[in-house]
Protein backbone atom coordinates (compact mmCIF):
# COMPACT_ATOMS: atom_id res chain seq x y z
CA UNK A 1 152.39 153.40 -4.96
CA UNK A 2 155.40 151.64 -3.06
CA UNK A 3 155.40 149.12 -0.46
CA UNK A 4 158.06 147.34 1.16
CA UNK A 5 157.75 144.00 0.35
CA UNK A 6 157.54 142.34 -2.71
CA UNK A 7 153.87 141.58 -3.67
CA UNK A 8 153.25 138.26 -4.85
CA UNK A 9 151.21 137.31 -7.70
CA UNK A 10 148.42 135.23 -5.71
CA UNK A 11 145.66 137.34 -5.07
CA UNK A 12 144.79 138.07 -1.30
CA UNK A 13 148.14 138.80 -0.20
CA UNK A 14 148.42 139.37 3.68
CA UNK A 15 150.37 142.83 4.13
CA UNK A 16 150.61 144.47 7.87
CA UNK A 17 149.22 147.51 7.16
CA UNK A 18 147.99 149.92 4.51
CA UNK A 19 148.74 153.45 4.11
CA UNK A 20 146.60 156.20 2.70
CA UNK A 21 148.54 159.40 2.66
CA UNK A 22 149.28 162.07 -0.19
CA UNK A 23 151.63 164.15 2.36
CA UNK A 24 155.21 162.53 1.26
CA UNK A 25 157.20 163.45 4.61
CA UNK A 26 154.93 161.72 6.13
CA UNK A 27 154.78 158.69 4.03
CA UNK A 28 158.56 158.78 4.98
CA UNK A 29 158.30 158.89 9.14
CA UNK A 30 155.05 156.63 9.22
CA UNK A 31 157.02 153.90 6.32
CA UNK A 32 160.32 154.39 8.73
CA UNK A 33 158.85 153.23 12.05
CA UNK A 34 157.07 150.52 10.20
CA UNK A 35 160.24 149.18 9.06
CA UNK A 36 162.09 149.32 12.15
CA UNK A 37 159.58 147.24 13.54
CA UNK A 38 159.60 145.03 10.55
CA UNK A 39 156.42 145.62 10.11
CA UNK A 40 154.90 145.29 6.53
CA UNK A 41 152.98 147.58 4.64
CA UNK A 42 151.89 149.19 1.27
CA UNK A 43 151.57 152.93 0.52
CA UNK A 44 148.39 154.74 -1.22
CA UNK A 45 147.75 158.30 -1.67
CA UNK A 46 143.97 158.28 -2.85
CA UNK A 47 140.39 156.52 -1.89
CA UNK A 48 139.88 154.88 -4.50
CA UNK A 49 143.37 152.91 -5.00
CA UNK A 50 142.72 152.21 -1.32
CA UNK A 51 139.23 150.27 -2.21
CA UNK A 52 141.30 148.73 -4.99
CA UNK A 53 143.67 147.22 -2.30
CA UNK A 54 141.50 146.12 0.14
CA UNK A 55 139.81 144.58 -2.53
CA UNK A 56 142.67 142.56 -4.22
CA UNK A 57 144.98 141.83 -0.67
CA UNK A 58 144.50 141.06 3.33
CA UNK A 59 145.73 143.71 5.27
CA UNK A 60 145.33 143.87 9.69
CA UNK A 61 145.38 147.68 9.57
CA UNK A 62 144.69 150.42 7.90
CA UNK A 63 146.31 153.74 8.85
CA UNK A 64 144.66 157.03 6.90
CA UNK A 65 145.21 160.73 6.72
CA UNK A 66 142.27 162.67 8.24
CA UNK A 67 141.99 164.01 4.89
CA UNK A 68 141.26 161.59 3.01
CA UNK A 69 139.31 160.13 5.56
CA UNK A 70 136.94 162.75 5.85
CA UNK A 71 136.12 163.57 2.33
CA UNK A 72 132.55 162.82 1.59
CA UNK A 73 130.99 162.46 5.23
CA UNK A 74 133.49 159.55 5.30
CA UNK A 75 132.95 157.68 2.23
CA UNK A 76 135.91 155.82 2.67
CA UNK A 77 134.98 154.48 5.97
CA UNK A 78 131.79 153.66 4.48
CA UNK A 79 132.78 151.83 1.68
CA UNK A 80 135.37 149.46 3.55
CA UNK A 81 132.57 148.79 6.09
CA UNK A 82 129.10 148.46 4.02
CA UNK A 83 130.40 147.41 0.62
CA UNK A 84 133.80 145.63 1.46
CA UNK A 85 132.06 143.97 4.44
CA UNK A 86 136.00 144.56 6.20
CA UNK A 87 135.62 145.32 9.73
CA UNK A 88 139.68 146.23 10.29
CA UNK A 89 140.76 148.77 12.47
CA UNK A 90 140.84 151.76 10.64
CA UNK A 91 143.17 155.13 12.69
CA UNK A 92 143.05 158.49 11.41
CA UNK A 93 146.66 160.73 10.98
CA UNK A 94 145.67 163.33 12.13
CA UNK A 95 147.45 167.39 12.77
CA UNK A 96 148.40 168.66 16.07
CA UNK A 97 146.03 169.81 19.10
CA UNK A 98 143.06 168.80 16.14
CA UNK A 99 140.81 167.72 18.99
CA UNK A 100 137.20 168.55 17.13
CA UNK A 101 138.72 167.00 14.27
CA UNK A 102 139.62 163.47 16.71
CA UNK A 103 135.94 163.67 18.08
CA UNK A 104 134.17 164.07 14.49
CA UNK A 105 136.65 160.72 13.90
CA UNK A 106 135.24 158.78 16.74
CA UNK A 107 131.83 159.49 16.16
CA UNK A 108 132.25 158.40 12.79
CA UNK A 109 133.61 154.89 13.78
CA UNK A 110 137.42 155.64 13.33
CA UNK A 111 139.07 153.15 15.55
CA UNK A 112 141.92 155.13 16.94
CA UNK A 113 144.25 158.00 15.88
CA UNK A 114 147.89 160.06 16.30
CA UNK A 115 148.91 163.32 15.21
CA UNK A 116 151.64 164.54 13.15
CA UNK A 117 154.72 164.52 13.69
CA UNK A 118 154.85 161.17 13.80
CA UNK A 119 156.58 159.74 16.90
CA UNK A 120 158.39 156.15 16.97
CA UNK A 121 156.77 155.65 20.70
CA UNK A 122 153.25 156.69 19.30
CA UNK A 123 153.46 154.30 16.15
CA UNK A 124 154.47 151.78 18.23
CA UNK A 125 151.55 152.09 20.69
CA UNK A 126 148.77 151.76 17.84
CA UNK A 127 150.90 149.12 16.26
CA UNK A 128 150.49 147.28 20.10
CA UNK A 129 146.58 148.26 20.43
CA UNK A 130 145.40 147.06 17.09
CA UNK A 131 147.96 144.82 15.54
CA UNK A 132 148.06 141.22 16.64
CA UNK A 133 151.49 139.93 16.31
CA UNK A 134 151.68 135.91 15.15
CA UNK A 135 155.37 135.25 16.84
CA UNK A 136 156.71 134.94 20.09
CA UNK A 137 160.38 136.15 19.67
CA UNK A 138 162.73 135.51 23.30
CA UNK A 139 164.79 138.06 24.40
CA UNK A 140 167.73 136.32 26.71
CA UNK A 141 167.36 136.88 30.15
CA UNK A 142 165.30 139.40 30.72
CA UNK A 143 162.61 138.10 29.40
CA UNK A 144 162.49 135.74 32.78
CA UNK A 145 161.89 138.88 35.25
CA UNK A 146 158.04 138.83 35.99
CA UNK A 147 155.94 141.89 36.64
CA UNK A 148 152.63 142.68 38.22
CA UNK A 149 151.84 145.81 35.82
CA UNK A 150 153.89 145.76 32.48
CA UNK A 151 153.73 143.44 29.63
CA UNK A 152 156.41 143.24 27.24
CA UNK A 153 155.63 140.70 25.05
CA UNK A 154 154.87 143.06 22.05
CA UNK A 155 158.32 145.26 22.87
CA UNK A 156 159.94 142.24 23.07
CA UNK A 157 158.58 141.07 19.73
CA UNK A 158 158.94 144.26 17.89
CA UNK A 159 162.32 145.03 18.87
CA UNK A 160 163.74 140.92 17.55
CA UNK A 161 166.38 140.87 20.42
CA UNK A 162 167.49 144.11 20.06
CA UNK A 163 168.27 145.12 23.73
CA UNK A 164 169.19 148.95 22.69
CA UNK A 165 166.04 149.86 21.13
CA UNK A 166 164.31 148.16 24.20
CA UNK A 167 165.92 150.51 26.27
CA UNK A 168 165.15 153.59 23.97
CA UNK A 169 161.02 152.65 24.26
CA UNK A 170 161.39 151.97 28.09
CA UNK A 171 163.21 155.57 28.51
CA UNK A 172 161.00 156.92 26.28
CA UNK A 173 158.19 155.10 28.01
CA UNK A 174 159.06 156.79 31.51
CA UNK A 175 159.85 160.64 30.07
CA UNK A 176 156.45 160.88 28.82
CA UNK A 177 154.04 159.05 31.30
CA UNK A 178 155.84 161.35 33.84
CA UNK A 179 154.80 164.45 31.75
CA UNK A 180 151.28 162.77 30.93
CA UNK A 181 150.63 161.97 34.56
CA UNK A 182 151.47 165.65 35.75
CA UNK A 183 149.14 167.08 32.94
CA UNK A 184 146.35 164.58 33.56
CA UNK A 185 146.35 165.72 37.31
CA UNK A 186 146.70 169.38 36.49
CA UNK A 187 143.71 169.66 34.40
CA UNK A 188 141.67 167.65 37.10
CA UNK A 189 142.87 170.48 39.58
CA UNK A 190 142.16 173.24 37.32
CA UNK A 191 138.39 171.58 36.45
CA UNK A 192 139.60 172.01 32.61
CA UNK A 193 138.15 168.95 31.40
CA UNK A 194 138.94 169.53 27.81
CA UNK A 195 142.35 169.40 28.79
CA UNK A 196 141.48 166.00 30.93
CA UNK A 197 139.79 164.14 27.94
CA UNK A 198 142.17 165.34 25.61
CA UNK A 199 145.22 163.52 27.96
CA UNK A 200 143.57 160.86 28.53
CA UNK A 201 143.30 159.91 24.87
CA UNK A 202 146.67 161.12 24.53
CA UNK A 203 147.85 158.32 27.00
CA UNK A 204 146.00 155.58 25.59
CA UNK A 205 148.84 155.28 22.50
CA UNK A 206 151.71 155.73 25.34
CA UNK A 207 150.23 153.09 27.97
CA UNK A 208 150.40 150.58 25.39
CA UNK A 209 153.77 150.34 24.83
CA UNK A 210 154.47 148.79 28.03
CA UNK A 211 151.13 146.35 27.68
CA UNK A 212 148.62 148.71 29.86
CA UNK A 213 145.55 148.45 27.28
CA UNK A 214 143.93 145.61 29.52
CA UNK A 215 144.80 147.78 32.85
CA UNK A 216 143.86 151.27 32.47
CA UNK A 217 142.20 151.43 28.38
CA UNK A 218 139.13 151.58 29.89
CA UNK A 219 139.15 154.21 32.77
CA UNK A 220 140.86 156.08 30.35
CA UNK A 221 138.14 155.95 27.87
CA UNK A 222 136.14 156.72 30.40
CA UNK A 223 137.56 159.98 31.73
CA UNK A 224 137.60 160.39 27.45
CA UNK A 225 134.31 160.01 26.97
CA UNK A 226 131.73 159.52 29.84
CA UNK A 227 129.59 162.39 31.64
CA UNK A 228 131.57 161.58 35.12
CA UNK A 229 131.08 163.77 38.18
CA UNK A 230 133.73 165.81 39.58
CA UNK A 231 134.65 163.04 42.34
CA UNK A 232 133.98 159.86 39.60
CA UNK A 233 136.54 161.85 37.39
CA UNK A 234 138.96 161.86 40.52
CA UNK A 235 138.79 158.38 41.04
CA UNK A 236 139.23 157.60 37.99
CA UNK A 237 142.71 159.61 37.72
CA UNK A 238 143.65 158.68 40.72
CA UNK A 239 143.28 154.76 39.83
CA UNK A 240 145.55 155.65 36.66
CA UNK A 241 148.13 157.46 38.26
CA UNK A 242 148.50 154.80 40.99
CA UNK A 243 148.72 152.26 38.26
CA UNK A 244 150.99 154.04 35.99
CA UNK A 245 152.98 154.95 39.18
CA UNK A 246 153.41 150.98 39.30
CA UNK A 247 154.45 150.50 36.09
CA UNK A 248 156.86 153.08 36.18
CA UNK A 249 158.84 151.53 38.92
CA UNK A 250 158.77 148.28 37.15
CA UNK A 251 159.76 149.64 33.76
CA UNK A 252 162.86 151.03 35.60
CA UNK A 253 163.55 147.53 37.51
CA UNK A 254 163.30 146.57 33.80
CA UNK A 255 166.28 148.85 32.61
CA UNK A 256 168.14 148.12 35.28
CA UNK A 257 168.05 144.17 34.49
């Protein structure tokens, strides 16, 4: 068991987030980002040192191997909601193209989830959609250019001034909604709507880097999840491609600042 911060001796310490993972290469990319975005957290590799955790400390988030989350229908899941009466967002770690593994998840109650290998931009995205952030760090200038679409208050606070790693999410940020917009349109064309619900959860991690969540989250959940008809399904990607269109134009304006 490791964590990054000291833990203090008064019970119900407040710690970021705790991770349950046995899979030590992972521990190692998920523990990296975390620090980058001086983010604090503890690491666990079993159920029931978990419990003991969430027991003993505060934590915002809880960030789980699919696993270990699975094991016993869930019991896990069950025993932070019914028994430690905790209702914190709980996201699964899950493999690569798992998605029957991501739906059993959902159904379940898991809050979110990202696959393996872990991506900086992807950690950074749940870290925005379920991690409330207390400060409000200023960036210099740029933090006086106004947009329509974008927020960057959580960049901004995540990256503490640093204008190069700014720029490495924002490029980051425009590479893949580019590649995310194309394959959302492509599986509308090609009516595979596997493919359509499968990007569209896909994006939901990506959009909120640049502060989409309260834009698009829930048109995207929608394509995700609803029983849309054929034109309800168009609408709906064309309403997130025009918007992500938007942002795109503004996170360059943004680079360019």
């Amino acid at each position: 068991m490791t964590a990054n911060r000291e833990k203090d001796k008064v019970t119900h310490t407040s710690i970021d987030v705790l991770i349950i993972c046995r899979e030590v290469a992972a521990q190692k990319e998920l523990t990296s980002c975390l620090s980058e975005f001086d983010v604090s957290f503890k690491v666990v590799t079993s159920e029931n040192t978990a419990l003991l955790n969430l027991n003993d400390c505060i934590f915002k988030l809880v960030m789980a191997d699919v696993e270990i989350l699975e094991s016993g229908e869930f019991n896990l899941l069950h025993q932070i909601r019914q028994n430690l009466l905790l209702n914190i967002p709980i996201v699964a770690i899950l493999p690569h193209h798992a998605e029957a593994l991501q739906a059993k998840c959902f159904n379940a109650g898991i809050s979110g989830c990202f696959t393996r290998p872990i991506s900086k931009i992807e950690v950074m995205g749940i870290l925005t959609q379920f991690l409330s952030k207390e400060t409000d760090l200023i960036n210099g200038d740029r933090r006086k250019i106004k947009f329509e679409i974008i927020d960057l208050t959580y960049l901004k606070e995540v990256s503490m001034g640093d204008a190069g790693f700014e720029q490495e999410m924002a490029t980051k940020f425009i590479a893949i909604i580019v590649d995310d917009l194309e394959a959302l349109n492509e599986a509308l064309a090609a009516s595979n709507y596997k493919q359509l619900r499968r990007v569209a959860h896909q994006m939901l991690t990506t959009i909120s880097v640049m502060g989409l969540g309260s834009k698009i989250s829930s048109n995207l959940r929608s394509i995700e999840f609803d029983d849309l008809s054929e034109e309800q399904l168009s609408q709906q990607v064309q309403l997130v491609t025009a918007i992500c269109t938007k942002a795109k134009e503004e996170v360059l304006t943004f680079l360019k600042a």
